[in-house]
C-alpha atoms as a PDB file:
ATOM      1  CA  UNK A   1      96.171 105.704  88.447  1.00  0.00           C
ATOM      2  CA  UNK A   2      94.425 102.672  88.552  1.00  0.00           C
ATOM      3  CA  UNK A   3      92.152 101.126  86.294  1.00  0.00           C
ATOM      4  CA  UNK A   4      88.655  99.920  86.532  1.00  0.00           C
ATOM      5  CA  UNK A   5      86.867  96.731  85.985  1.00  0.00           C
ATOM      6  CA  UNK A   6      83.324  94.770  86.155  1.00  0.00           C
ATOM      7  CA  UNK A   7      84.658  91.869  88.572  1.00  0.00           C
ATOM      8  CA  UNK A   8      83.192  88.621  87.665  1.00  0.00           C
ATOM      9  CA  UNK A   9      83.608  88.329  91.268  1.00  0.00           C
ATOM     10  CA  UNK A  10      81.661  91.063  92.955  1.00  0.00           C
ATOM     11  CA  UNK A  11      79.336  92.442  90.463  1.00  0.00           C
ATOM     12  CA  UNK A  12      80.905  95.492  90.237  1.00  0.00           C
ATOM     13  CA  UNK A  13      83.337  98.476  89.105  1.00  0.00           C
ATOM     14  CA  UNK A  14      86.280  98.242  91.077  1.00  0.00           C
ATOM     15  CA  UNK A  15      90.079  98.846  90.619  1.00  0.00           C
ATOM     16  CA  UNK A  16      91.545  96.206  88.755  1.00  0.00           C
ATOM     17  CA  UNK A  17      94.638  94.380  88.544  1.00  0.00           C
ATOM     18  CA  UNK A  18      98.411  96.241  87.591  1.00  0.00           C
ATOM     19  CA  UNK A  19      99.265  93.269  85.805  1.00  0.00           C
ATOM     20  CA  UNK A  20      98.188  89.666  84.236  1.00  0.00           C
ATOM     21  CA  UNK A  21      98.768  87.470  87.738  1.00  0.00           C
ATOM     22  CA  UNK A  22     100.182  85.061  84.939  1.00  0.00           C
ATOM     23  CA  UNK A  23     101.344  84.630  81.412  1.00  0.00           C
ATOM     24  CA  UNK A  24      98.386  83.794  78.529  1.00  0.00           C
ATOM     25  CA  UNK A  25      95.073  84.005  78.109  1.00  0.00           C
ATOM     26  CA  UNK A  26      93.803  82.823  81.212  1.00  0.00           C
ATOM     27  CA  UNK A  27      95.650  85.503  82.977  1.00  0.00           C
ATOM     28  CA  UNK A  28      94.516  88.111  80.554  1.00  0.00           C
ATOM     29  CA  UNK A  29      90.930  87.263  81.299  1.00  0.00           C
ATOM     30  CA  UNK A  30      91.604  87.687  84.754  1.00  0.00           C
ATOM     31  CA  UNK A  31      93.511  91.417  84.172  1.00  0.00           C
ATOM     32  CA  UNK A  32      90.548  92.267  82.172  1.00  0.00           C
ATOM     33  CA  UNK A  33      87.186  90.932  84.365  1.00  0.00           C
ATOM     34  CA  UNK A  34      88.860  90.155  88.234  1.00  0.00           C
ATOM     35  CA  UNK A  35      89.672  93.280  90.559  1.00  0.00           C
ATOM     36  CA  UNK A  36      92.466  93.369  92.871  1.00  0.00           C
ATOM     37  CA  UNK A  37      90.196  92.661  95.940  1.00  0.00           C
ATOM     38  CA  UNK A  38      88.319  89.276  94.251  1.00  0.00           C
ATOM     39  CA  UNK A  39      92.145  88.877  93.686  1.00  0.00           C
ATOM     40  CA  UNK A  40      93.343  89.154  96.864  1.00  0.00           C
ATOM     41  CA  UNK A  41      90.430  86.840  98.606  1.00  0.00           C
ATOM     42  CA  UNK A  42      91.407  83.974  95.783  1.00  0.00           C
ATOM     43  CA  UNK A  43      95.046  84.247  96.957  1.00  0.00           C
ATOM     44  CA  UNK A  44      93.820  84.039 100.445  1.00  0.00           C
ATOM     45  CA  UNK A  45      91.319  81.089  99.783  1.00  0.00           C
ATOM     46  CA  UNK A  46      93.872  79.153  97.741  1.00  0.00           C
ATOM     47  CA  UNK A  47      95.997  79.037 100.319  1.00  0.00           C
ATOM     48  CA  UNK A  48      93.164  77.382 102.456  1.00  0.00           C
ATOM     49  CA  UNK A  49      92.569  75.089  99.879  1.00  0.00           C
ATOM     50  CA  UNK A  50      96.415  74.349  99.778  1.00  0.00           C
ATOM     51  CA  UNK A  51      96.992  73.758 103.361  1.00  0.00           C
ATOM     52  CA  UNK A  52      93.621  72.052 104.109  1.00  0.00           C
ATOM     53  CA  UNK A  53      93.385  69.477 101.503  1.00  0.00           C
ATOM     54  CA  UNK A  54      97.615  68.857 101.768  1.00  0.00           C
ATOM     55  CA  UNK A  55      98.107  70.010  97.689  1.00  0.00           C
ATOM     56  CA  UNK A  56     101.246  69.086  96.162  1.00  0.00           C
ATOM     57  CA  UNK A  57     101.898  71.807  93.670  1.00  0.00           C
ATOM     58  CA  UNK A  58     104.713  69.376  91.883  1.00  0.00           C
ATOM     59  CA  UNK A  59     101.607  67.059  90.768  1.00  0.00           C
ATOM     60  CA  UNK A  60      99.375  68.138  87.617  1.00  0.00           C
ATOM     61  CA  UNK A  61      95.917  66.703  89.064  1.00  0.00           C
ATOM     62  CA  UNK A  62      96.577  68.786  92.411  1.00  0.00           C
ATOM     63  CA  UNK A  63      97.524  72.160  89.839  1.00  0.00           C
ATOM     64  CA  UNK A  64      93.992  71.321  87.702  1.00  0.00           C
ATOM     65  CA  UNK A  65      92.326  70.720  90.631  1.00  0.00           C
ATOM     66  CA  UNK A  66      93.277  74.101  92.092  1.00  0.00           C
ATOM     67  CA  UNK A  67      92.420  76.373  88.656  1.00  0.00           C
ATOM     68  CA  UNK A  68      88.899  74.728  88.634  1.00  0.00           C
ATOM     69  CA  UNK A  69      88.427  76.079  92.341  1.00  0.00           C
ATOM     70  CA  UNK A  70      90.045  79.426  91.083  1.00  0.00           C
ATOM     71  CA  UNK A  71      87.623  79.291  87.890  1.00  0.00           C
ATOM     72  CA  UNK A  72      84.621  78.731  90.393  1.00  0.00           C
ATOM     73  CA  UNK A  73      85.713  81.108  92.810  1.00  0.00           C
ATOM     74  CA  UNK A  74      86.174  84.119  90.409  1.00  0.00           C
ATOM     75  CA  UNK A  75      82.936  83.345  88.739  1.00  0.00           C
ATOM     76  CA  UNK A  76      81.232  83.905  92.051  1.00  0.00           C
ATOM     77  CA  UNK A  77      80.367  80.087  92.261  1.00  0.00           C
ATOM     78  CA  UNK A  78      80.726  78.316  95.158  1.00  0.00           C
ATOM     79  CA  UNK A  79      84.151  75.692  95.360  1.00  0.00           C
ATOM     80  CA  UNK A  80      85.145  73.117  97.489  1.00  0.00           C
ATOM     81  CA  UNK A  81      84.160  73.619 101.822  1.00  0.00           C
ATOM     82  CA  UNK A  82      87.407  73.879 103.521  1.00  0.00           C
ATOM     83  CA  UNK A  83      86.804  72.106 106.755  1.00  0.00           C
ATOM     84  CA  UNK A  84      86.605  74.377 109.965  1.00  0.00           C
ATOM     85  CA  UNK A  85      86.157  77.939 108.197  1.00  0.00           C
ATOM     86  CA  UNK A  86      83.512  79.632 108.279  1.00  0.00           C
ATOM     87  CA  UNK A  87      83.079  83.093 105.735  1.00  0.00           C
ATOM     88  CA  UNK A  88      82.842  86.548 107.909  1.00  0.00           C
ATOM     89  CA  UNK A  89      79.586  88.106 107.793  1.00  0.00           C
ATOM     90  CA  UNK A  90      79.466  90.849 105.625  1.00  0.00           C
ATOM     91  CA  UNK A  91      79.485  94.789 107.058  1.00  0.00           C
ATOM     92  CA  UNK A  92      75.724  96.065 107.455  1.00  0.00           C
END
């Protein structure tokens, strides 16, 4: 059974998270306010982000850089344009 949560995200109830994504309380904010789908499209768009601007995960700056974007993008604010992609249109 899964449980429910206001996503920060989307604006609304929807199944949340099994698990903290990682230890602390950054990733206990995120179990408790981020569903599984906002989840899933940050994993997608960091992985953008990671390929497009050539991220080194070894350095700190590229790693801070990278959990502003996720803070941003699980706020619902907008982060960094990733050259040559453009957002689908939403289902009418």
């Amino acid at each position: 059974m899964s449980r429910t949560v206001f996503c920060s995200r989307l604006k609304k109830d929807l199944p949340g998270l099994n698990q903290a994504p990682f230890p602390g309380p950054r990733g206990q904010d995120i179990l408790a306010n981020v569903s599984e789908q906002a989840w899933l499209e940050w994993q997608h768009m960091q992985t953008m982000l990671i390929n497009e601007k050539h991220l080194n995960l070894m350095d700190k700056e590229a790693r801070k850089y990278l959990n502003e974007q996720r803070d941003k993008f699980l706020a619902g604010e907008t982060i960094d344009h990733i050259e040559g992609y453009s957002a689908p249109e939403p289902d009418a």
